[in-house]
PDB file of N, CA and C in Angstrom:
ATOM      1  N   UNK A   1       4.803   6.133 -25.838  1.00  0.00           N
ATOM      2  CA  UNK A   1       4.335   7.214 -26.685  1.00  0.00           C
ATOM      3  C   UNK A   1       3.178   7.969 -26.025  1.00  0.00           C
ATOM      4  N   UNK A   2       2.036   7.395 -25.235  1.00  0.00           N
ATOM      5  CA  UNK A   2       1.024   7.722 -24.659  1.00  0.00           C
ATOM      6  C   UNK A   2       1.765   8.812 -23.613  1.00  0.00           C
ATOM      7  N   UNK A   3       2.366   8.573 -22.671  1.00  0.00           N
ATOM      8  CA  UNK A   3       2.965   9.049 -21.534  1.00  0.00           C
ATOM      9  C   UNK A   3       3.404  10.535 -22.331  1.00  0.00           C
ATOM     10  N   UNK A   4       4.353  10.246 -23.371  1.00  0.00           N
ATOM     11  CA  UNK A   4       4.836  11.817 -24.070  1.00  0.00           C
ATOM     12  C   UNK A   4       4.178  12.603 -24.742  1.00  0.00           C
ATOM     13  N   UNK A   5       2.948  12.436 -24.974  1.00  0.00           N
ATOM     14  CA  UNK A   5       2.157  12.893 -25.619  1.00  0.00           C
ATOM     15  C   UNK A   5       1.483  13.799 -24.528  1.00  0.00           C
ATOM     16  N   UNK A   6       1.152  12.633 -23.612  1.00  0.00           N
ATOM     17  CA  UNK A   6       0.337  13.850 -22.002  1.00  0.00           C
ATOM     18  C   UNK A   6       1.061  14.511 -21.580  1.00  0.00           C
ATOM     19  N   UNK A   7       2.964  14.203 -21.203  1.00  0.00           N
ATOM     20  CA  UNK A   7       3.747  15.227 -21.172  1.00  0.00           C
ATOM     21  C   UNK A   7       3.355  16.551 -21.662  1.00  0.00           C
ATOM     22  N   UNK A   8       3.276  16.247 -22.842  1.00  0.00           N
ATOM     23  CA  UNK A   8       2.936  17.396 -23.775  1.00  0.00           C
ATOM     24  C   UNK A   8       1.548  18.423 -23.862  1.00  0.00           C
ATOM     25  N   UNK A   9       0.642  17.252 -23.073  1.00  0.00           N
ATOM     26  CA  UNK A   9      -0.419  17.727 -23.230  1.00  0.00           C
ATOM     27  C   UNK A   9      -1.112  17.488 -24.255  1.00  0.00           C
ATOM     28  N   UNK A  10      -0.784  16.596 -25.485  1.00  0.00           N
ATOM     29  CA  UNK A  10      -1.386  16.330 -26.584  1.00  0.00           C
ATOM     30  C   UNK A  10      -2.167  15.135 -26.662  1.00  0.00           C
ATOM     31  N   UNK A  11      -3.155  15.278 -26.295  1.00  0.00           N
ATOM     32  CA  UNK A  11      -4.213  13.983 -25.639  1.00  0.00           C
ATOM     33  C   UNK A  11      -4.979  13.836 -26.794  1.00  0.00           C
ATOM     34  N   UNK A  12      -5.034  14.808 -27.832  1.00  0.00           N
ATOM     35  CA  UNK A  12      -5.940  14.073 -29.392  1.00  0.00           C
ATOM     36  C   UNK A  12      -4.542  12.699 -29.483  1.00  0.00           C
ATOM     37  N   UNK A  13      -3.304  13.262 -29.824  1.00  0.00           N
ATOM     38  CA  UNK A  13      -2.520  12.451 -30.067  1.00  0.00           C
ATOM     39  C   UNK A  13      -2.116  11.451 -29.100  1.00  0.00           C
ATOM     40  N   UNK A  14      -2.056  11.393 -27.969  1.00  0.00           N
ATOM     41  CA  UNK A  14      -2.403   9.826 -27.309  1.00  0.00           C
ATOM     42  C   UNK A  14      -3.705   9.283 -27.519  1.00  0.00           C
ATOM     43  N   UNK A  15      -4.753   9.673 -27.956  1.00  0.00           N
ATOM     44  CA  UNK A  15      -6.277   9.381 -28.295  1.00  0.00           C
ATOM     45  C   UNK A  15      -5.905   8.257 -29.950  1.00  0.00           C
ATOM     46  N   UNK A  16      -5.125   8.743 -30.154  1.00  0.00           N
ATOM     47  CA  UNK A  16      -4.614   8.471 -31.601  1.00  0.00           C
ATOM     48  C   UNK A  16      -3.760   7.227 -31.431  1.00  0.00           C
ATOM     49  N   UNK A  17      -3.031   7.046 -30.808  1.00  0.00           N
ATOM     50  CA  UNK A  17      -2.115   6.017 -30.082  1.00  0.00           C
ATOM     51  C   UNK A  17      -2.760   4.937 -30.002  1.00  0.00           C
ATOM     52  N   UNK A  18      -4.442   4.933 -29.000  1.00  0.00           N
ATOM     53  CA  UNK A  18      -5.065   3.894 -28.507  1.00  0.00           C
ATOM     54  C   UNK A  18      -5.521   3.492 -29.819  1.00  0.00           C
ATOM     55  N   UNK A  19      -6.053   4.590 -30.618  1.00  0.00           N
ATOM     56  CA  UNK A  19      -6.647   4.217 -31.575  1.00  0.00           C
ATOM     57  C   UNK A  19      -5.929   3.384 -32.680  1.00  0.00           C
ATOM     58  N   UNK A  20      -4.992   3.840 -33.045  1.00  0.00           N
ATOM     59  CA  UNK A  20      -4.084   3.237 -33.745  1.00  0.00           C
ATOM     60  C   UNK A  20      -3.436   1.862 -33.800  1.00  0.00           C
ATOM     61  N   UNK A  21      -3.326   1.724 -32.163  1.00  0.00           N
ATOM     62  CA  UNK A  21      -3.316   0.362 -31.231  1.00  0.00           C
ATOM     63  C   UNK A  21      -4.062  -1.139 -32.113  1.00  0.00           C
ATOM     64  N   UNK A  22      -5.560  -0.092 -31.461  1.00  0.00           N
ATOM     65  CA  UNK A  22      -6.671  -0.972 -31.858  1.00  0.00           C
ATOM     66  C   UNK A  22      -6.801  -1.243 -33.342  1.00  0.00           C
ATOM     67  N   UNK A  23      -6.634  -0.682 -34.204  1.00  0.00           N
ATOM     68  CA  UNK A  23      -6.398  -1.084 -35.837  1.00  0.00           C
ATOM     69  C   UNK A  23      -5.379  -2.310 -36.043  1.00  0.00           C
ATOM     70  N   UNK A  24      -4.608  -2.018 -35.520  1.00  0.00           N
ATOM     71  CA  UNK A  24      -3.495  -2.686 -36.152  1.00  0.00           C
ATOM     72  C   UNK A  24      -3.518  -4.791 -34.668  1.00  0.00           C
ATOM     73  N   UNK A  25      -4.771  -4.571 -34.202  1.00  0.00           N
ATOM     74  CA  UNK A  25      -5.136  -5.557 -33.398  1.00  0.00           C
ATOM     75  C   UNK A  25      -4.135  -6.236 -32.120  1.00  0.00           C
ATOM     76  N   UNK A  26      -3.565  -4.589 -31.647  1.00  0.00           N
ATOM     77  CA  UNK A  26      -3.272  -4.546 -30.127  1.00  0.00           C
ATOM     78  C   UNK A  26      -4.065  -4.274 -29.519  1.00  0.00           C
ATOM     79  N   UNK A  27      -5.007  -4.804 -28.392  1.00  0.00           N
ATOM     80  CA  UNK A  27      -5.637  -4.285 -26.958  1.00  0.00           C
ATOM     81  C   UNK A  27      -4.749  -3.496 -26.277  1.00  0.00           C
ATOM     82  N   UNK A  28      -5.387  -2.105 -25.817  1.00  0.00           N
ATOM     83  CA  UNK A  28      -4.351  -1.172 -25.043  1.00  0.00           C
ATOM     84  C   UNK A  28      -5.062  -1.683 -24.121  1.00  0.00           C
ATOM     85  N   UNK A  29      -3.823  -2.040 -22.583  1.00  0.00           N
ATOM     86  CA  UNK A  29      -4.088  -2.390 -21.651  1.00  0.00           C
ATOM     87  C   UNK A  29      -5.047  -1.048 -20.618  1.00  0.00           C
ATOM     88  N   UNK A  30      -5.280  -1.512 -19.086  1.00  0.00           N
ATOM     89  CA  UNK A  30      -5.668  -0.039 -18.559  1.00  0.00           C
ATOM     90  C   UNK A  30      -4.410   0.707 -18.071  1.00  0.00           C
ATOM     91  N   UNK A  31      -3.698   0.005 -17.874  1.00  0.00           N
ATOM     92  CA  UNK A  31      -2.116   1.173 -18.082  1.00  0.00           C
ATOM     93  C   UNK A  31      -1.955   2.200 -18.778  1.00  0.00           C
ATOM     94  N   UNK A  32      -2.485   1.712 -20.171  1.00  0.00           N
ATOM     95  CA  UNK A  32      -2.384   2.893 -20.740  1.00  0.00           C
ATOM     96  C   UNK A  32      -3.270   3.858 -20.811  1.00  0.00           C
ATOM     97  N   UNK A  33      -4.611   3.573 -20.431  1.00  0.00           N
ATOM     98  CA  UNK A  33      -5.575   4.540 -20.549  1.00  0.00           C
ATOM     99  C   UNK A  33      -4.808   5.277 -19.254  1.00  0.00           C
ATOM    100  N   UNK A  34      -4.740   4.418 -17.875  1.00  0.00           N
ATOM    101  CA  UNK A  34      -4.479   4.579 -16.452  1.00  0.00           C
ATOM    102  C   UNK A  34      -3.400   6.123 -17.104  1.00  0.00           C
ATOM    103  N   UNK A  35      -2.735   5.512 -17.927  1.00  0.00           N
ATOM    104  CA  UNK A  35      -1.505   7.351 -17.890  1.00  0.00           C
ATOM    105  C   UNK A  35      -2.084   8.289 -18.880  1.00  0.00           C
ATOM    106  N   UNK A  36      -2.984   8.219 -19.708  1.00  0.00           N
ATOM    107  CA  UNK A  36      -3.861   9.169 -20.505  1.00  0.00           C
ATOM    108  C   UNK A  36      -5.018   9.747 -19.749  1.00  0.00           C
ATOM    109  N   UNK A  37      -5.823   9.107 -18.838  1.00  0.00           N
ATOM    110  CA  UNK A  37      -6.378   9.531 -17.686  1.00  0.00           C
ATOM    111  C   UNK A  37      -6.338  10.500 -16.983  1.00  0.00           C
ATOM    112  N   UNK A  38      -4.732   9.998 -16.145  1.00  0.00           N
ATOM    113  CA  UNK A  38      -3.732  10.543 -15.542  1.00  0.00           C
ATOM    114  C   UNK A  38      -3.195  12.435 -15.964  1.00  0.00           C
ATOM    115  N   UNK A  39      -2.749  12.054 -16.600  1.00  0.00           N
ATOM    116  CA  UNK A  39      -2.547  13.125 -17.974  1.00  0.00           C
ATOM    117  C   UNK A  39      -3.561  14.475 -18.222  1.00  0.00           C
ATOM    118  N   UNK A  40      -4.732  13.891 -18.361  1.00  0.00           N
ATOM    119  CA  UNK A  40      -5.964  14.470 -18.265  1.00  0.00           C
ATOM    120  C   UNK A  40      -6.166  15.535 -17.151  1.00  0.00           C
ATOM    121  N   UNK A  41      -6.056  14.495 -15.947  1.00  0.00           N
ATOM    122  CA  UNK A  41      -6.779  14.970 -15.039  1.00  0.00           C
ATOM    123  C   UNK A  41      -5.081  15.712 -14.180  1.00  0.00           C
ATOM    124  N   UNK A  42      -4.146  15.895 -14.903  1.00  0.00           N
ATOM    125  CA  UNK A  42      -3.062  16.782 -14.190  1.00  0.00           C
ATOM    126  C   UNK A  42      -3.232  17.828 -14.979  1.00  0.00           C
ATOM    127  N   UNK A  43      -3.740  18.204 -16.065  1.00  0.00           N
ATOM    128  CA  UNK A  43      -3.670  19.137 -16.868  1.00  0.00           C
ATOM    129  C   UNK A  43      -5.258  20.263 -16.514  1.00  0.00           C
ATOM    130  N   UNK A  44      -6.113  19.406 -15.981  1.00  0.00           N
ATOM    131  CA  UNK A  44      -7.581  20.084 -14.888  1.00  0.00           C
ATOM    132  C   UNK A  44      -8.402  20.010 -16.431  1.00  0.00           C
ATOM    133  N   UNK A  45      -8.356  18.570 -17.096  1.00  0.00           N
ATOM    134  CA  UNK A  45      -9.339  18.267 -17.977  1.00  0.00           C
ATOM    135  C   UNK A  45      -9.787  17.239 -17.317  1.00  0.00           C
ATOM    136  N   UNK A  46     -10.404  17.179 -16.438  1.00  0.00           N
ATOM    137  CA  UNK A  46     -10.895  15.835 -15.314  1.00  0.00           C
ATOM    138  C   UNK A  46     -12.401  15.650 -16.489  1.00  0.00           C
ATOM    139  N   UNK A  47     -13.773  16.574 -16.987  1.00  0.00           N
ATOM    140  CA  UNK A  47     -14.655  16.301 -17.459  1.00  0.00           C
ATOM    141  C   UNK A  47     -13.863  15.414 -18.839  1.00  0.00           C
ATOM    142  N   UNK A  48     -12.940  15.714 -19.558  1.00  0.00           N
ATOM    143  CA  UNK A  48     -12.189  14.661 -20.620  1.00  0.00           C
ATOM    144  C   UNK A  48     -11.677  13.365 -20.131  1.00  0.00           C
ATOM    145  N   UNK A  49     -11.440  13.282 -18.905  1.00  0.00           N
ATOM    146  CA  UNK A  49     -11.173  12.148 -18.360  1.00  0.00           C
ATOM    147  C   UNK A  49     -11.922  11.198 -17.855  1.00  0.00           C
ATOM    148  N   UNK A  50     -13.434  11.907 -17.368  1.00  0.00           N
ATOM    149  CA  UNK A  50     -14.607  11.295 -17.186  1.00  0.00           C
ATOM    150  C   UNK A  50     -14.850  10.486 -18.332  1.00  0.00           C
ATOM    151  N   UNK A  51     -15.143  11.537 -19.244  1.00  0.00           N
ATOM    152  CA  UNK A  51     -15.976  10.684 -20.784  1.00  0.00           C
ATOM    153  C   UNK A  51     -14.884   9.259 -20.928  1.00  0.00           C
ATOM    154  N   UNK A  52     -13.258   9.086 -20.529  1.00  0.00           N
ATOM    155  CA  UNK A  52     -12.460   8.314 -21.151  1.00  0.00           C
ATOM    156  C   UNK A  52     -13.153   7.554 -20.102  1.00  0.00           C
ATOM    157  N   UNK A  53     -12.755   7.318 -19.252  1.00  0.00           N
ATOM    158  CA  UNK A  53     -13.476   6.355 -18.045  1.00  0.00           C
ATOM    159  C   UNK A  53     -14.712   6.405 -18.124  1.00  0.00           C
ATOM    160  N   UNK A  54     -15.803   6.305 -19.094  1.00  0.00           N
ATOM    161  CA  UNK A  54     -16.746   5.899 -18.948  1.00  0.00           C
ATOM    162  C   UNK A  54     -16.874   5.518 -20.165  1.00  0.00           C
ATOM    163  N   UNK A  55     -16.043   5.346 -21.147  1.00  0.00           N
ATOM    164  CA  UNK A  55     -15.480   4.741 -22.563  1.00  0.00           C
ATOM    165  C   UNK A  55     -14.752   3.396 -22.622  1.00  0.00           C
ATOM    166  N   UNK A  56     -13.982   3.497 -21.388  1.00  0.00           N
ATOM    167  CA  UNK A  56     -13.288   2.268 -21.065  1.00  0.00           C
ATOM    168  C   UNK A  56     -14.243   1.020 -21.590  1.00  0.00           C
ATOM    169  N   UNK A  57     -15.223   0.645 -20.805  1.00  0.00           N
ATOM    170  CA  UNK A  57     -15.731  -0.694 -20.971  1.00  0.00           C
ATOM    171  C   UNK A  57     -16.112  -1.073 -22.072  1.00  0.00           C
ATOM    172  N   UNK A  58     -16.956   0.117 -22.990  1.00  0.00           N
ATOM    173  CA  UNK A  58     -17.574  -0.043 -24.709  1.00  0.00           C
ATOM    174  C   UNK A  58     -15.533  -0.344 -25.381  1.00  0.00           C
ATOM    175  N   UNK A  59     -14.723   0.022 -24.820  1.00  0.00           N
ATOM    176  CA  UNK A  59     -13.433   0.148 -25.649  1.00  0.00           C
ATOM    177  C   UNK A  59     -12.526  -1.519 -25.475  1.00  0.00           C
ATOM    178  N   UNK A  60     -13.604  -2.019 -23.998  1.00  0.00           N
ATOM    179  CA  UNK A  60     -13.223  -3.609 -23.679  1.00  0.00           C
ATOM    180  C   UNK A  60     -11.775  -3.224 -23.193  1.00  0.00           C
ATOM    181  N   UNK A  61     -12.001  -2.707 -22.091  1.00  0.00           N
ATOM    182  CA  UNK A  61     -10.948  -2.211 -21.377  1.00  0.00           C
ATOM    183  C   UNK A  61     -11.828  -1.879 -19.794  1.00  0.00           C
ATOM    184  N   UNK A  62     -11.372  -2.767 -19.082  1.00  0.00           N
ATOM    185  CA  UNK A  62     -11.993  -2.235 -17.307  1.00  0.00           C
ATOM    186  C   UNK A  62     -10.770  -1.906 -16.742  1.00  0.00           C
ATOM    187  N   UNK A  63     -11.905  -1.040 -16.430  1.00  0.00           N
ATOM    188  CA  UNK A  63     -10.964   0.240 -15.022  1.00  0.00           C
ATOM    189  C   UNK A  63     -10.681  -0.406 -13.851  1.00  0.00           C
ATOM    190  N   UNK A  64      -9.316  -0.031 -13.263  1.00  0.00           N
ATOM    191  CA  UNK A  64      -9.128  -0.812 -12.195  1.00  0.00           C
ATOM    192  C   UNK A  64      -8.559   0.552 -11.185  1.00  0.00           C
ATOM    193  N   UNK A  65      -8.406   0.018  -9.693  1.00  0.00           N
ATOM    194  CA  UNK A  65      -8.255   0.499  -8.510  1.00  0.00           C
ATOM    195  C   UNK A  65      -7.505   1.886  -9.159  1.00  0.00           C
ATOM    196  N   UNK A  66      -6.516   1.756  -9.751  1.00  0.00           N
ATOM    197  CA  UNK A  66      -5.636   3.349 -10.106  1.00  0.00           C
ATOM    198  C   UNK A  66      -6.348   4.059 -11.256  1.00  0.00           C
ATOM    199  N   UNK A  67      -7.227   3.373 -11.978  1.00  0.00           N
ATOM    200  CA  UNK A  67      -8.380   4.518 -12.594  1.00  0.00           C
ATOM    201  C   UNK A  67      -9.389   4.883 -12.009  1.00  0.00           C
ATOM    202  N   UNK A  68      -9.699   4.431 -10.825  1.00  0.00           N
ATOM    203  CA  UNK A  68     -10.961   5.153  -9.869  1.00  0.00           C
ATOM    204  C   UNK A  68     -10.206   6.054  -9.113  1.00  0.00           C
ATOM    205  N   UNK A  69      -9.137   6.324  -8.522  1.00  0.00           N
ATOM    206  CA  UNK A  69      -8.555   6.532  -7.784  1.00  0.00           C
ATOM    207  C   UNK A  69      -7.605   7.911  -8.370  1.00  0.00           C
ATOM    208  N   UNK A  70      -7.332   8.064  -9.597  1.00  0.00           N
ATOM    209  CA  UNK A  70      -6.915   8.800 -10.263  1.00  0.00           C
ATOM    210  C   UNK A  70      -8.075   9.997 -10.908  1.00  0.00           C
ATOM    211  N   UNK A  71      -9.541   9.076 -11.384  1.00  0.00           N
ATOM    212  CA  UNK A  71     -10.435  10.031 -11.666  1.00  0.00           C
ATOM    213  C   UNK A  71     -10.906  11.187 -10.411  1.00  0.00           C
ATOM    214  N   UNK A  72     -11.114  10.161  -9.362  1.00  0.00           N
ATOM    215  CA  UNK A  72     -11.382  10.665  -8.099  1.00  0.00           C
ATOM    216  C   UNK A  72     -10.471  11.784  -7.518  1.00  0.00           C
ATOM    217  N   UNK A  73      -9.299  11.689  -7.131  1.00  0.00           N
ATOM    218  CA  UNK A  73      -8.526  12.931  -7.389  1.00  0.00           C
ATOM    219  C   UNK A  73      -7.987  14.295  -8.366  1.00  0.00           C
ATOM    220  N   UNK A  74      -8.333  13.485  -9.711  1.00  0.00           N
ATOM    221  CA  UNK A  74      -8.478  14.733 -10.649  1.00  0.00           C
ATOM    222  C   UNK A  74      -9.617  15.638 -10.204  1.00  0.00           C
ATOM    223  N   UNK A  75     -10.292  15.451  -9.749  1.00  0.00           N
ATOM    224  CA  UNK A  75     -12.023  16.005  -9.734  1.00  0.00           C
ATOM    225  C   UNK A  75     -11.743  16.881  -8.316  1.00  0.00           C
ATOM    226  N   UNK A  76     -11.019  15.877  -7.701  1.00  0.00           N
ATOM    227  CA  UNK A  76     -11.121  17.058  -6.379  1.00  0.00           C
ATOM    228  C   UNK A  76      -9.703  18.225  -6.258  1.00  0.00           C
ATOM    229  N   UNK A  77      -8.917  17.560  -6.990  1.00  0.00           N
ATOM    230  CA  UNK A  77      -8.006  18.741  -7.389  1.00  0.00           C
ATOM    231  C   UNK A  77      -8.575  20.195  -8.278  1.00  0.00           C
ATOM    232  N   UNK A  78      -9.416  19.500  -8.835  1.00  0.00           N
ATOM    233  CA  UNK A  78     -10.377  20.608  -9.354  1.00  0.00           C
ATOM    234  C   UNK A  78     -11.747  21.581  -8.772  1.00  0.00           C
ATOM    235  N   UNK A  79     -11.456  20.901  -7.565  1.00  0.00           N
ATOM    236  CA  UNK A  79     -12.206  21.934  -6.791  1.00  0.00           C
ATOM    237  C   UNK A  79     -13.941  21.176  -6.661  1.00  0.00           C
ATOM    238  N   UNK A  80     -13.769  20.046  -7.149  1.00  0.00           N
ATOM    239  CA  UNK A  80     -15.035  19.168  -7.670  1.00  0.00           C
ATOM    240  C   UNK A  80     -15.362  17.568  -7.029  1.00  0.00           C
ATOM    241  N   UNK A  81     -14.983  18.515  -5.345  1.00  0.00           N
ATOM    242  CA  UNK A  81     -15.058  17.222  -4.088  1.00  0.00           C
ATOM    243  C   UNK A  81     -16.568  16.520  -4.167  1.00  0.00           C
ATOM    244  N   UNK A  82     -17.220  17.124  -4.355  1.00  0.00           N
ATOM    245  CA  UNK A  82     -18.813  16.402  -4.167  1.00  0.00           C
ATOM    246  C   UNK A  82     -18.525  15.067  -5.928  1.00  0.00           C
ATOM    247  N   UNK A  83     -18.776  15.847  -6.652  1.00  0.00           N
ATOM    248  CA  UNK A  83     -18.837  15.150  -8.241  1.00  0.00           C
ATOM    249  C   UNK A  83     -17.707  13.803  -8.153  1.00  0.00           C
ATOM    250  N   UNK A  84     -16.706  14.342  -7.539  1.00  0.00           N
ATOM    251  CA  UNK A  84     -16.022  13.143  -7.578  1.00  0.00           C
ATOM    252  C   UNK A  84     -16.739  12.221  -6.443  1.00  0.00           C
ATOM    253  N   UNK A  85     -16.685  12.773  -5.294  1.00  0.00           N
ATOM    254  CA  UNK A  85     -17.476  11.624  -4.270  1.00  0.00           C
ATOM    255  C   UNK A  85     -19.026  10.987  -4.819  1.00  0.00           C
ATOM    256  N   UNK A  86     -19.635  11.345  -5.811  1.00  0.00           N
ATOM    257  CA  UNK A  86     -20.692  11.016  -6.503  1.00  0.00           C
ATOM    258  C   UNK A  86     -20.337   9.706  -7.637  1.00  0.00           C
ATOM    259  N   UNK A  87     -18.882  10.400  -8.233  1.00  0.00           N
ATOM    260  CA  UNK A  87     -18.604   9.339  -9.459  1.00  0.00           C
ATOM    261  C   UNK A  87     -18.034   8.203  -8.795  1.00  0.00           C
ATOM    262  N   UNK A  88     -17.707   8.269  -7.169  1.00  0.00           N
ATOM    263  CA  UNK A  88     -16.455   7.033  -6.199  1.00  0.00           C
ATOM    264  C   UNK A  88     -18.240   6.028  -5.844  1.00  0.00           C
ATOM    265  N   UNK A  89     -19.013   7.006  -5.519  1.00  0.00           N
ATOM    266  CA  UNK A  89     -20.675   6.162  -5.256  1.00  0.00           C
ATOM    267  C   UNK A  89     -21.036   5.380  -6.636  1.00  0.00           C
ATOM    268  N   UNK A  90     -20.928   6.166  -7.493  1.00  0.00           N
ATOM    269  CA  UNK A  90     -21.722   5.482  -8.506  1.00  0.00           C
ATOM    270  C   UNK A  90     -21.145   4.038  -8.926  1.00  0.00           C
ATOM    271  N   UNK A  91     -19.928   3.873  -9.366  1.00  0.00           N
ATOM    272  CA  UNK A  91     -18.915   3.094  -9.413  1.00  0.00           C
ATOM    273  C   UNK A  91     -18.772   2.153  -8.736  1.00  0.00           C
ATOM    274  N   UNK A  92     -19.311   2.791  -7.174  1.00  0.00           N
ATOM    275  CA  UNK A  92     -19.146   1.519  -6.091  1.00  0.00           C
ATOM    276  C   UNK A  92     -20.683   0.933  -6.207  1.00  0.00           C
ATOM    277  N   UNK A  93     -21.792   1.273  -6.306  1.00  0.00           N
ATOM    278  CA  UNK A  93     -22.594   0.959  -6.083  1.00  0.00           C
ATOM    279  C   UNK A  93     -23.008   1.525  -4.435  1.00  0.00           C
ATOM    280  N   UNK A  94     -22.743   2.849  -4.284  1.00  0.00           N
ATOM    281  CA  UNK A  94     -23.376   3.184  -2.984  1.00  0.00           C
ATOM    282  C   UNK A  94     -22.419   2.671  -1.956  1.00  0.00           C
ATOM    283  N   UNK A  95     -21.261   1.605  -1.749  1.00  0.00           N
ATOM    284  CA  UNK A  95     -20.604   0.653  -1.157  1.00  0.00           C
ATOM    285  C   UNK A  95     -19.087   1.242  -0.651  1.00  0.00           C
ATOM    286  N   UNK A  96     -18.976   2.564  -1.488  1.00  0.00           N
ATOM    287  CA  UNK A  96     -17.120   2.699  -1.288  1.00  0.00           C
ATOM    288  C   UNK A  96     -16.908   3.097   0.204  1.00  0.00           C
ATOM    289  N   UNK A  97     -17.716   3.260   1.049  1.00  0.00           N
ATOM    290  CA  UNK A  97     -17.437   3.909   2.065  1.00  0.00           C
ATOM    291  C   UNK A  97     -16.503   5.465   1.880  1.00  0.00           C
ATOM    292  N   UNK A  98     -17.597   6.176   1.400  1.00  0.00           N
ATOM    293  CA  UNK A  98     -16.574   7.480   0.598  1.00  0.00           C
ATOM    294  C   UNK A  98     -16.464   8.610   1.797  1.00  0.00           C
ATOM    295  N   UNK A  99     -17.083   8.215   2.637  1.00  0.00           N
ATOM    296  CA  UNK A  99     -17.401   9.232   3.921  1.00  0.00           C
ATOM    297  C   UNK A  99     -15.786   9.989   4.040  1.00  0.00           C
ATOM    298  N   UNK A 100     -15.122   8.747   4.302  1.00  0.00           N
ATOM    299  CA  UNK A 100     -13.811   9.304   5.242  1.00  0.00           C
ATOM    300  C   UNK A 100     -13.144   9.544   4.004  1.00  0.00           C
ATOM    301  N   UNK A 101     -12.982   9.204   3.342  1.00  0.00           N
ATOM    302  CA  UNK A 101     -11.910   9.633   1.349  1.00  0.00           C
ATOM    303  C   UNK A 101     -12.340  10.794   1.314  1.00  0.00           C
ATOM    304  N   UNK A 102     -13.767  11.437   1.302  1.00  0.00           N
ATOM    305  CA  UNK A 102     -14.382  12.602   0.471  1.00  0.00           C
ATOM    306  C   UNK A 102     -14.079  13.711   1.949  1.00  0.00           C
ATOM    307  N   UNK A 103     -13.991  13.351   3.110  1.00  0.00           N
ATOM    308  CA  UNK A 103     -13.833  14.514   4.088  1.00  0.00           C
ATOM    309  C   UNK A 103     -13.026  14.372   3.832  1.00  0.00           C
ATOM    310  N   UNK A 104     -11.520  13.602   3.864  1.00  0.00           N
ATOM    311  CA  UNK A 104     -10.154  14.170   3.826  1.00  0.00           C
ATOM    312  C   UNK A 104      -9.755  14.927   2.995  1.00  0.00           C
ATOM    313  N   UNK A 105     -10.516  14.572   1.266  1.00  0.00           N
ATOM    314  CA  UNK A 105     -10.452  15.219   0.358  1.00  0.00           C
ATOM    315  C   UNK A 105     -10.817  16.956   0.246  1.00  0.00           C
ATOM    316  N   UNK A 106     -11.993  17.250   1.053  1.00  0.00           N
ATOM    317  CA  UNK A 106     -12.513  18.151   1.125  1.00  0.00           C
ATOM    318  C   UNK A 106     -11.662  19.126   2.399  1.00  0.00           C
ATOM    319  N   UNK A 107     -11.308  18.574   3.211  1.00  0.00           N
ATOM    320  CA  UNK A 107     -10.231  19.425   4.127  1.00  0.00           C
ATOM    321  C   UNK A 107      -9.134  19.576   3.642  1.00  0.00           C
ATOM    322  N   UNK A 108      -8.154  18.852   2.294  1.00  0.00           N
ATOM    323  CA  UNK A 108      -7.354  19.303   2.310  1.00  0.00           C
ATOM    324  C   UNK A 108      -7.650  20.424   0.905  1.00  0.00           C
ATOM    325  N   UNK A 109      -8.930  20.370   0.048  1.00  0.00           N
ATOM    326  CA  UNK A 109      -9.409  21.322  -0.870  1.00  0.00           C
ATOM    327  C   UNK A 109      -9.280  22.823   0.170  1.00  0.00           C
ATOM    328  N   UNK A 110     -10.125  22.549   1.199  1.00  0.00           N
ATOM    329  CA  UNK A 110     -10.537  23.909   2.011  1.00  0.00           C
ATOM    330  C   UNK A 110      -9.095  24.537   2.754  1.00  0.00           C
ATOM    331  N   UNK A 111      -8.156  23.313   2.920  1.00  0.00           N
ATOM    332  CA  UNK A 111      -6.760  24.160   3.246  1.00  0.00           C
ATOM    333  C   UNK A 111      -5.831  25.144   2.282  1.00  0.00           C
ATOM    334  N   UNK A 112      -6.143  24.502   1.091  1.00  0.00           N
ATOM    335  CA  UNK A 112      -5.043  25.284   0.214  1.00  0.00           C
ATOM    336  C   UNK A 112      -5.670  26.099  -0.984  1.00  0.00           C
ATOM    337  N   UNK A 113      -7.009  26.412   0.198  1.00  0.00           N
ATOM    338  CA  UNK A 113      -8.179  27.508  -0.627  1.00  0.00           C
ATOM    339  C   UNK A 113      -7.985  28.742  -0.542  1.00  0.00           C
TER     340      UNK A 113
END
């Protein structure tokens, strides 16, 4: 349901999904945030996708390798190579080695500029 909803673009209503989830005392895995995320950040709502990924943990849900990795490319698909190489630092603790991710990122921004 999550997945058709971002199809759609209707991210109150996958918002509604998780939520709904959680009432009825299912844990939504990060899969599912991972394709509401996703969703987000194909549609160039990457700042809506931030707030979700930084909601994750209060929601008792950790982000894993394809939600850093997904935020991180929404952001630079958006033209928002530094912010994302800032949110890949923060995340890592200074540690991701973002040097070579954030230049590739940024040459292929400046190619299809």
């Amino acid at each position: 349901m999550i997945a058709g909803f971002c199809e759609e673009e209707e991210f109150e209503g996958a918002l509604e999904v998780l939520r709904e989830m959680k009432r009825r005392g299912c844990k939504p895995e990060v899969v599912s945030y991972n394709i509401l995320l996703m969703g987000m950040c194909r549609a160039g709502q990457w700042r809506n996708a931030r707030d979700l990924f930084e909601d994750m943990p209060r929601r008792g849900c950790r982000p894993d390798v394809v939600t850093y990795r997904s935020l991180f490319d929404g952001m630079c698909a958006a033209g928002e190579v530094l912010a994302g190489g800032n949110q890949l630092d923060e995340v890592s603790g200074g540690t991701a080695g973002r040097g070579e991710i954030e230049l590739g990122k940024l040459m292929d921004f400046l190619r299809h500029s």
